[in-house]
PDB file of N, CA and C in Angstrom:
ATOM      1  N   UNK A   1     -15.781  -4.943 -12.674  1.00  0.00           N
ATOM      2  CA  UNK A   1     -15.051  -6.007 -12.019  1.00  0.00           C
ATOM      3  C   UNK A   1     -13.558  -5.742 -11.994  1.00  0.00           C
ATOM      4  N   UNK A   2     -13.111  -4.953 -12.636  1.00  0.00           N
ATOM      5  CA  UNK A   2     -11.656  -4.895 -12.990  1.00  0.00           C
ATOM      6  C   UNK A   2     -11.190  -3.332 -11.896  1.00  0.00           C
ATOM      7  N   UNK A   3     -12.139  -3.028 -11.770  1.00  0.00           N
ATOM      8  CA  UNK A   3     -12.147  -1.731 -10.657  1.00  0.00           C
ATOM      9  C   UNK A   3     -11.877  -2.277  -9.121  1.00  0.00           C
ATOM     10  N   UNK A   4     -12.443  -3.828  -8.856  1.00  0.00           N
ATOM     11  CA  UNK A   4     -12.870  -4.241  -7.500  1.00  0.00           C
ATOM     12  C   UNK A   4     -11.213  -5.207  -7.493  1.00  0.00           C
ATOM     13  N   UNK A   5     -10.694  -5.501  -8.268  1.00  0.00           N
ATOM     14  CA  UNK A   5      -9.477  -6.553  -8.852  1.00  0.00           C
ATOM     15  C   UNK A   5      -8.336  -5.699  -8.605  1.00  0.00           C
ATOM     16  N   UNK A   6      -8.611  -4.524  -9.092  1.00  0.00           N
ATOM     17  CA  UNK A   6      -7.188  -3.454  -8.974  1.00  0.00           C
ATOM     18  C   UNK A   6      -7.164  -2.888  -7.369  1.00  0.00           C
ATOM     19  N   UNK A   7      -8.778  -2.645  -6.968  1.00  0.00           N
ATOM     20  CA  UNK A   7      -8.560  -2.477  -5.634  1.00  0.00           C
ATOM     21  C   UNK A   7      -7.918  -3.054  -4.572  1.00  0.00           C
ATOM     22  N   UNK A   8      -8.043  -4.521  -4.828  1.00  0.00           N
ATOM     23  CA  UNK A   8      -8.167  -5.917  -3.918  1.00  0.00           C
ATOM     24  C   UNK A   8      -6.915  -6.224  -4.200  1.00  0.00           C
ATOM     25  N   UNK A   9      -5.860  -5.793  -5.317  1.00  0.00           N
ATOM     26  CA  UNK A   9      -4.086  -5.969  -5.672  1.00  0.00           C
ATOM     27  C   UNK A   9      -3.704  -4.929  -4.983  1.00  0.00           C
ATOM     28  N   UNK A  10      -4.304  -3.383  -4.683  1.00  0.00           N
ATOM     29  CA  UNK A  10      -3.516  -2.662  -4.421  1.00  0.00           C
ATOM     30  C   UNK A  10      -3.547  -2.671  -2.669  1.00  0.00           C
ATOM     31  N   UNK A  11      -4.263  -3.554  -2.168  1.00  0.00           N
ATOM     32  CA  UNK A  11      -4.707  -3.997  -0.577  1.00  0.00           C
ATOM     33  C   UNK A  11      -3.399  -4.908  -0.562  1.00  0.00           C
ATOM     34  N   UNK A  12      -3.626  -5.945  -1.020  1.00  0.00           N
ATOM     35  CA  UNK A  12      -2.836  -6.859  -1.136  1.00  0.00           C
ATOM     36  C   UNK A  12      -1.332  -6.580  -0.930  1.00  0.00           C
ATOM     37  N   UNK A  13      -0.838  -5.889  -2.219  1.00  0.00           N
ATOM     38  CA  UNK A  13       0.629  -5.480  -2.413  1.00  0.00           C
ATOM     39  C   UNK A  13       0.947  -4.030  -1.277  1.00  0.00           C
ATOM     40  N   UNK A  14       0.173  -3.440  -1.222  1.00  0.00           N
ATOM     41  CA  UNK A  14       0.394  -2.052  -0.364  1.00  0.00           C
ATOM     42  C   UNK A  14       0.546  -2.681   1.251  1.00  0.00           C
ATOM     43  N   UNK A  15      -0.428  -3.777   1.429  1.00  0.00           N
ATOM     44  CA  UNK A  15      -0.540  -4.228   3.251  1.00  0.00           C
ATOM     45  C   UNK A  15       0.233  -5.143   3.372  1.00  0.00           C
ATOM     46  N   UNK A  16       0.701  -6.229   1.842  1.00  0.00           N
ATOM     47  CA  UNK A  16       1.756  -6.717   2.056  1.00  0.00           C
ATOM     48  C   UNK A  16       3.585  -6.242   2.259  1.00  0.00           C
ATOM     49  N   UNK A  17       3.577  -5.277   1.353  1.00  0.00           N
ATOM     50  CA  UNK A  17       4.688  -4.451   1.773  1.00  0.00           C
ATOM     51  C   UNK A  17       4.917  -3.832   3.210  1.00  0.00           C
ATOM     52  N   UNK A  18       4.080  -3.352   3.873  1.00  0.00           N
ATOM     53  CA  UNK A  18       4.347  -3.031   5.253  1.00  0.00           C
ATOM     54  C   UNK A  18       4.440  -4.126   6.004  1.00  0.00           C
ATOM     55  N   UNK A  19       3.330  -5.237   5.692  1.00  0.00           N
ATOM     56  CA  UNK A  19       3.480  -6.522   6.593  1.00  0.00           C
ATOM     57  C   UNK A  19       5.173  -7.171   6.272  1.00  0.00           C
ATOM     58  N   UNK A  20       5.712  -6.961   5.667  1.00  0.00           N
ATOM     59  CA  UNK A  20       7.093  -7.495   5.275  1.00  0.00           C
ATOM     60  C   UNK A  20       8.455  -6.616   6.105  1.00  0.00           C
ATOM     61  N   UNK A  21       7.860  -5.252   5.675  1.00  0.00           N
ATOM     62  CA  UNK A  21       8.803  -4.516   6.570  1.00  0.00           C
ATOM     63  C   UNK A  21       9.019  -4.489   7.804  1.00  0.00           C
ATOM     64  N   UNK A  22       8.045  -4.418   8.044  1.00  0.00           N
ATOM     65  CA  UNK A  22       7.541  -4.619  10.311  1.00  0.00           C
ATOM     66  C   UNK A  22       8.074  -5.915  10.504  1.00  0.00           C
ATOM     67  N   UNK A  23       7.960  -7.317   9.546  1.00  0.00           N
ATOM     68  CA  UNK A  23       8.373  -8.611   9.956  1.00  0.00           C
ATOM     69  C   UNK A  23       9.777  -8.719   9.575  1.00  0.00           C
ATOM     70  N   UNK A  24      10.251  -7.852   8.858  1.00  0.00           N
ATOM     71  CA  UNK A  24      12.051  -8.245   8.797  1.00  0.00           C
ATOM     72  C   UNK A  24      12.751  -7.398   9.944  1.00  0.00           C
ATOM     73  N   UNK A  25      11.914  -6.192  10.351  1.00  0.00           N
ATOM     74  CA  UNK A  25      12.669  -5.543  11.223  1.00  0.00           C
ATOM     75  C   UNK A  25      12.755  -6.336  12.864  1.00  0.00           C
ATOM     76  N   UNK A  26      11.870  -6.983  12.828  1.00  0.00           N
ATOM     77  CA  UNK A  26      10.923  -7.138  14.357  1.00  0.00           C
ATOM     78  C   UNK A  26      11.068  -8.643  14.468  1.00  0.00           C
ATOM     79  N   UNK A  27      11.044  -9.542  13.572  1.00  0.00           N
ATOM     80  CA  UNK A  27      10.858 -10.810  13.607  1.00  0.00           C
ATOM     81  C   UNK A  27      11.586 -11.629  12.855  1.00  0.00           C
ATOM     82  N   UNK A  28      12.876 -11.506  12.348  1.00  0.00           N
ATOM     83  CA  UNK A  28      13.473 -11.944  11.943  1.00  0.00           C
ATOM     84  C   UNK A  28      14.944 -11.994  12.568  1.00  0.00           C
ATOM     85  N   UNK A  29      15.354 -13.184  13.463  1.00  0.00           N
ATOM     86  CA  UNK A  29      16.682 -12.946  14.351  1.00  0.00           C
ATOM     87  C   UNK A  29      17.859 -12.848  13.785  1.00  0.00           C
ATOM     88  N   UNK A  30      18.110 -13.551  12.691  1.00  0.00           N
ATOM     89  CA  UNK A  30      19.085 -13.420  11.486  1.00  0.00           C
ATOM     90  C   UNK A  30      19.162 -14.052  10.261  1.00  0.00           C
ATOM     91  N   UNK A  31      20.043 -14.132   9.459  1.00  0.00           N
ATOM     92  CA  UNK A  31      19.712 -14.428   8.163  1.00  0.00           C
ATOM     93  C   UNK A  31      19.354 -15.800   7.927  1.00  0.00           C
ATOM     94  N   UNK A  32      19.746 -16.957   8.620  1.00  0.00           N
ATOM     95  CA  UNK A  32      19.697 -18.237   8.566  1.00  0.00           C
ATOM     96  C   UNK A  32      18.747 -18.429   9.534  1.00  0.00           C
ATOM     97  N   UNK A  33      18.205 -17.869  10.544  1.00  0.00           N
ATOM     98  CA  UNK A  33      16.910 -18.433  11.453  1.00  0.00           C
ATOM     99  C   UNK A  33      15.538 -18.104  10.384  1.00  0.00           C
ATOM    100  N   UNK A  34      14.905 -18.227  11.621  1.00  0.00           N
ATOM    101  CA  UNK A  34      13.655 -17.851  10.973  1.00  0.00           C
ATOM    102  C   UNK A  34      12.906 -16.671  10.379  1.00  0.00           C
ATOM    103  N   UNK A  35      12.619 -16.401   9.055  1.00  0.00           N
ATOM    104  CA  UNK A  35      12.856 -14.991   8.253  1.00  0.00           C
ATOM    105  C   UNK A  35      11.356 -15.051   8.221  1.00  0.00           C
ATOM    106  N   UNK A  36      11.025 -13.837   9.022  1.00  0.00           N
ATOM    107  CA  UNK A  36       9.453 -13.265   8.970  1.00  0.00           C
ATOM    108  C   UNK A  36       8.710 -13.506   9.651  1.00  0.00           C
ATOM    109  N   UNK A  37       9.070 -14.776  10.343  1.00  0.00           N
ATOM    110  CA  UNK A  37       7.669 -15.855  11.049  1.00  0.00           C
ATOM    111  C   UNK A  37       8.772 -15.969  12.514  1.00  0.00           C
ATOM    112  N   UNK A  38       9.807 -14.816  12.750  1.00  0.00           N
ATOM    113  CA  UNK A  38      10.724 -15.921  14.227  1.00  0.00           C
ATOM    114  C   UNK A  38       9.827 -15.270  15.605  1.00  0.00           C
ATOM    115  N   UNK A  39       9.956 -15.701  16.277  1.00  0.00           N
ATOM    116  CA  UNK A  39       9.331 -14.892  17.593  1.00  0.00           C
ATOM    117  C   UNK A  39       9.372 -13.490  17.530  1.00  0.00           C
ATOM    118  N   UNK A  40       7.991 -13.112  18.265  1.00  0.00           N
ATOM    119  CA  UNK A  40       8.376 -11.521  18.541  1.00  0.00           C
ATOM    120  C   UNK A  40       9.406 -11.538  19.721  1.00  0.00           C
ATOM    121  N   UNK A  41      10.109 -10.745  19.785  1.00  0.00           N
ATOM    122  CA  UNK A  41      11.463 -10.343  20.725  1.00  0.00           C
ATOM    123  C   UNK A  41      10.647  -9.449  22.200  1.00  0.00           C
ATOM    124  N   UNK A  42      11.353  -9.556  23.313  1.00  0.00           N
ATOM    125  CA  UNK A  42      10.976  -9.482  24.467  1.00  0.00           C
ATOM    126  C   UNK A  42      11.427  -8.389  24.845  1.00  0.00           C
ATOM    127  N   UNK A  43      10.613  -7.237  25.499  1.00  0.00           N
ATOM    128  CA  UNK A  43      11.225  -5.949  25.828  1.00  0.00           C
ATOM    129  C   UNK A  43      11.394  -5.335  24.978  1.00  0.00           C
ATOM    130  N   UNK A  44      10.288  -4.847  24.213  1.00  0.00           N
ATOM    131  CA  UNK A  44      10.542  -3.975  23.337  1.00  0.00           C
ATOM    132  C   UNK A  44       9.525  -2.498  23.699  1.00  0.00           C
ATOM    133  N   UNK A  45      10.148  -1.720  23.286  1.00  0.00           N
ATOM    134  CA  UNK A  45      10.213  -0.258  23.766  1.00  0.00           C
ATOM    135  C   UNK A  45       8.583   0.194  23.263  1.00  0.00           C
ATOM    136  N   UNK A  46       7.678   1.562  23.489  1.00  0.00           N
ATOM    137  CA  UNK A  46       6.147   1.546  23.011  1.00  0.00           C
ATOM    138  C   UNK A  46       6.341   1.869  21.263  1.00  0.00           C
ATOM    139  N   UNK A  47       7.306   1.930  20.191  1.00  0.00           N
ATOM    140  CA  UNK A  47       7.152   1.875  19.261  1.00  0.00           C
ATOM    141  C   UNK A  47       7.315   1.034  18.829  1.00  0.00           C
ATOM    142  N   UNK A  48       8.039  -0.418  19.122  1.00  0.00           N
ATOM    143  CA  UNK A  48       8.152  -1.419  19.085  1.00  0.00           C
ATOM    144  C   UNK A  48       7.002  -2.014  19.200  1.00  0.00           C
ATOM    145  N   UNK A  49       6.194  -1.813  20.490  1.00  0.00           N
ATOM    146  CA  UNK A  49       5.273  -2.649  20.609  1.00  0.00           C
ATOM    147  C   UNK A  49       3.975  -2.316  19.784  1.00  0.00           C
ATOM    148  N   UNK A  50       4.108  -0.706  19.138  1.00  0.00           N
ATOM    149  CA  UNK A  50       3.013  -0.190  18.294  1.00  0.00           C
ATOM    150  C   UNK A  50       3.700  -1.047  16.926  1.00  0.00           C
ATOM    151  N   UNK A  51       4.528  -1.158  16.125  1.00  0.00           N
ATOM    152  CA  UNK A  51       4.768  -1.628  15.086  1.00  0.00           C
ATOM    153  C   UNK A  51       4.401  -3.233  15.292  1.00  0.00           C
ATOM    154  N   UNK A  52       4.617  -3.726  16.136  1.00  0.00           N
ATOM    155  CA  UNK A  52       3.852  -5.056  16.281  1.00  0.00           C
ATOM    156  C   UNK A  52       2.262  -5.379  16.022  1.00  0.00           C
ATOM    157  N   UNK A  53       2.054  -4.646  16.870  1.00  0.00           N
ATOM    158  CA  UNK A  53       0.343  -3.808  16.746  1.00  0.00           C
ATOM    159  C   UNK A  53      -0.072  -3.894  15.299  1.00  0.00           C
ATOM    160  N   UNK A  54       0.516  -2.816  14.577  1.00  0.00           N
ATOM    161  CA  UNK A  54       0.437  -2.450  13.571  1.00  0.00           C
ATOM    162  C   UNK A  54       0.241  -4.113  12.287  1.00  0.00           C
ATOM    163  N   UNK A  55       1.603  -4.493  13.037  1.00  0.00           N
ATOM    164  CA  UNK A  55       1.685  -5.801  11.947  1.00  0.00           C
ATOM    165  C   UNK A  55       0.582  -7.053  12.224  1.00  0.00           C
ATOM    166  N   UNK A  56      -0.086  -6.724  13.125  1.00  0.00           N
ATOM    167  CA  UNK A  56      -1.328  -7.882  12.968  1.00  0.00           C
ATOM    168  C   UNK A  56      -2.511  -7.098  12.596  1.00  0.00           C
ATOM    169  N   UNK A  57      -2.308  -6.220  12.537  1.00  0.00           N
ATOM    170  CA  UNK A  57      -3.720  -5.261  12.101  1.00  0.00           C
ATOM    171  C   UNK A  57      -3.696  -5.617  10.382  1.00  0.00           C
ATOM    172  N   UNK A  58      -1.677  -5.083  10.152  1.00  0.00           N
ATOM    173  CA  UNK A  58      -1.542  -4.879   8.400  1.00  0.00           C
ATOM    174  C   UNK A  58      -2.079  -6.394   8.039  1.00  0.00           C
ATOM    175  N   UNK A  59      -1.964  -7.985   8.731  1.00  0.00           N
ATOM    176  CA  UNK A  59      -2.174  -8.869   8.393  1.00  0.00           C
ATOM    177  C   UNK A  59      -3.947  -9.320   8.249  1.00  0.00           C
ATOM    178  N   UNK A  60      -4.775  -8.680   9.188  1.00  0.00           N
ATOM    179  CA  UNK A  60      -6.099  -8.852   9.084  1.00  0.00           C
ATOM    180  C   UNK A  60      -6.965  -7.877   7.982  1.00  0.00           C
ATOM    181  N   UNK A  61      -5.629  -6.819   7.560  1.00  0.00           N
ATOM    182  CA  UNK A  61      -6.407  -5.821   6.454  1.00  0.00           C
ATOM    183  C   UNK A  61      -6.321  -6.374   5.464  1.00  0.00           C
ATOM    184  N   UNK A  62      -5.184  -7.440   4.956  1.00  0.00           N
ATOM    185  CA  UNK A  62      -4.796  -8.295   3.473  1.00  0.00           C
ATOM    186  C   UNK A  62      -5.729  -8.635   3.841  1.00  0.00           C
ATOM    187  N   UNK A  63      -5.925 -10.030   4.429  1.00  0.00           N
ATOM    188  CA  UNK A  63      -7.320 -10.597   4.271  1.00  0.00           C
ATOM    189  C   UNK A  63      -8.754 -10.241   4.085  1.00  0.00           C
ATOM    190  N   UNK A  64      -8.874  -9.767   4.979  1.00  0.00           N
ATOM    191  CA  UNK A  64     -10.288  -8.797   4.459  1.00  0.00           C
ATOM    192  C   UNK A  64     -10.451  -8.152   3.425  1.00  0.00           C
ATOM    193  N   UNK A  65      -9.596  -7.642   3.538  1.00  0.00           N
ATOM    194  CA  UNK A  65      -9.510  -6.291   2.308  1.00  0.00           C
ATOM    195  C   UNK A  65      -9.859  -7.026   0.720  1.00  0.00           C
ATOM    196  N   UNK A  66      -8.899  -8.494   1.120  1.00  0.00           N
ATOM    197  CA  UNK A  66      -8.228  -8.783  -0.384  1.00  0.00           C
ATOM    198  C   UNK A  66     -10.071  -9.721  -0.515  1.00  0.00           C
ATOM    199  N   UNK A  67     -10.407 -10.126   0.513  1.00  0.00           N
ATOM    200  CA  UNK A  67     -11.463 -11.237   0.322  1.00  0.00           C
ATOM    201  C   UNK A  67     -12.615 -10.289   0.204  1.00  0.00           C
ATOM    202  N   UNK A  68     -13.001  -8.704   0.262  1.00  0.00           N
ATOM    203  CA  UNK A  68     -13.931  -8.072   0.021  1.00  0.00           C
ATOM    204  C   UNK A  68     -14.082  -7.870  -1.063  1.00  0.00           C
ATOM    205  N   UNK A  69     -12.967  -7.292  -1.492  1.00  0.00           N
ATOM    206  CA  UNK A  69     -13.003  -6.917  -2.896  1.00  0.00           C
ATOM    207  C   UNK A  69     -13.099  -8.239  -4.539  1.00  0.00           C
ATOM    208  N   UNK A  70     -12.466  -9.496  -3.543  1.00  0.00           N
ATOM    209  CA  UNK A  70     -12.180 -10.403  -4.900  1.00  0.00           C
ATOM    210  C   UNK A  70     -13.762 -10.895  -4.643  1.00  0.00           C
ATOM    211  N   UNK A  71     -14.238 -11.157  -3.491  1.00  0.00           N
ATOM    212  CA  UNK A  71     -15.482 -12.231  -3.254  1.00  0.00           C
ATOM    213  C   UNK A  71     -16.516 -11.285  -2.959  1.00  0.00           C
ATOM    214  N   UNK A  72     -16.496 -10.925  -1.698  1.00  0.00           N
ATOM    215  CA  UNK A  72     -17.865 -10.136  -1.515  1.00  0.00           C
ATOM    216  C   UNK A  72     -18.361  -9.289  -2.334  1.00  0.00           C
ATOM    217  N   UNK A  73     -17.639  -8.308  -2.966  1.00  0.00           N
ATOM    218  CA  UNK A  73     -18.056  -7.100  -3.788  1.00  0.00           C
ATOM    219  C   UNK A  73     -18.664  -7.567  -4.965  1.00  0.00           C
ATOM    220  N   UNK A  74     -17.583  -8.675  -5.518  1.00  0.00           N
ATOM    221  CA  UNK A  74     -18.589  -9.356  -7.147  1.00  0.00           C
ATOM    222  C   UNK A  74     -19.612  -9.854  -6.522  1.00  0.00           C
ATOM    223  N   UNK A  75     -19.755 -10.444  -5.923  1.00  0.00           N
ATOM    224  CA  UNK A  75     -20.644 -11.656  -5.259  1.00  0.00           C
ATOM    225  C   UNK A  75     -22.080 -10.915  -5.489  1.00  0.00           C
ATOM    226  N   UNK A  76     -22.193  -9.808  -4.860  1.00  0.00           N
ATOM    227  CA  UNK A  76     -23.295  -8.857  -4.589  1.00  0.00           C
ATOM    228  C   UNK A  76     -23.196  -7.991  -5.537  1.00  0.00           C
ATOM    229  N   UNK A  77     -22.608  -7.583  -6.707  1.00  0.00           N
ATOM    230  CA  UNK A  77     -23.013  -7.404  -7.697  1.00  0.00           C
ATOM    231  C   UNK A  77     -23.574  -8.254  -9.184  1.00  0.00           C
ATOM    232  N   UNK A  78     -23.218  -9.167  -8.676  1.00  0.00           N
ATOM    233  CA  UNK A  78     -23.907 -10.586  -9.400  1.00  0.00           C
ATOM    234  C   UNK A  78     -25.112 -10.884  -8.874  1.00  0.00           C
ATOM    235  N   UNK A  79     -25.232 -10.781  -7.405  1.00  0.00           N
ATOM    236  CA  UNK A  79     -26.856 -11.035  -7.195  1.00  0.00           C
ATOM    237  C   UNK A  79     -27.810  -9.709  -7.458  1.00  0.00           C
ATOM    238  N   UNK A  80     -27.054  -9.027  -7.370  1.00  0.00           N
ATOM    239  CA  UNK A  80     -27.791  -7.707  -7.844  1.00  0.00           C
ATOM    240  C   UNK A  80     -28.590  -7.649  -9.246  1.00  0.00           C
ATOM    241  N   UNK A  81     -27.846  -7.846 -10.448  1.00  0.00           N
ATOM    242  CA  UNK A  81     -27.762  -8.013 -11.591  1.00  0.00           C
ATOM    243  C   UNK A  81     -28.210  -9.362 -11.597  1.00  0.00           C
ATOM    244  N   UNK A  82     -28.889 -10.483 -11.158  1.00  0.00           N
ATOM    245  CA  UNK A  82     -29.611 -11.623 -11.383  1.00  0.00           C
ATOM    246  C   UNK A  82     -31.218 -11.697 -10.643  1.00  0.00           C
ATOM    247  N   UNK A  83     -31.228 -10.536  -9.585  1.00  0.00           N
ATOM    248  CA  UNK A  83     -32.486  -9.894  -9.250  1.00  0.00           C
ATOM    249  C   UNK A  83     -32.861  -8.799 -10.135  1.00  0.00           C
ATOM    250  N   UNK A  84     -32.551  -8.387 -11.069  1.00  0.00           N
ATOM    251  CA  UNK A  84     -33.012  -7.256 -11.596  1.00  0.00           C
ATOM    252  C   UNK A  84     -33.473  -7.778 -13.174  1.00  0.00           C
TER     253      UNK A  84
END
């Protein structure tokens, strides 16, 4: 269990760190607006629009990632080990 816990932190902190970087560069208009969450910006160039890309992908991998490893993975090794 502590194998599936370290996995599911290092999803977490590793997809959260990129999800932070892509959102201060890209989505944040200045220091007093809205920090992380401001609109995506208009006209942005194809690496721009790949790092955007990128940042809803990095946001659906926390979740999953983090909800496989904390829930699904025990989950099914608990029913495993209660069928046997």
């Amino acid at each position: 269990m502590a194998d599936e816990f370290a996995k599911g932190l290092a999803v977490l902190t590793g997809g959260g760190l990129v999800w932070m970087v892509l959102s201060g560069w890209y989505t944040t208009p200045g220091f007093e607006d809205a920090q992380l969450w401001g609109a995506i910006p208009e006209g942005l160039d194809t690496y721009g629009q790949a790092a955007i890309a990128l940042r809803e992908v990095t946001a659906w991998f926390i979740i999953f990632g983090v909800l496989a490893f904390w829930v699904v993975i025990p989950a099914v090794q608990q029913l495993r080990e209660s069928r046997s």
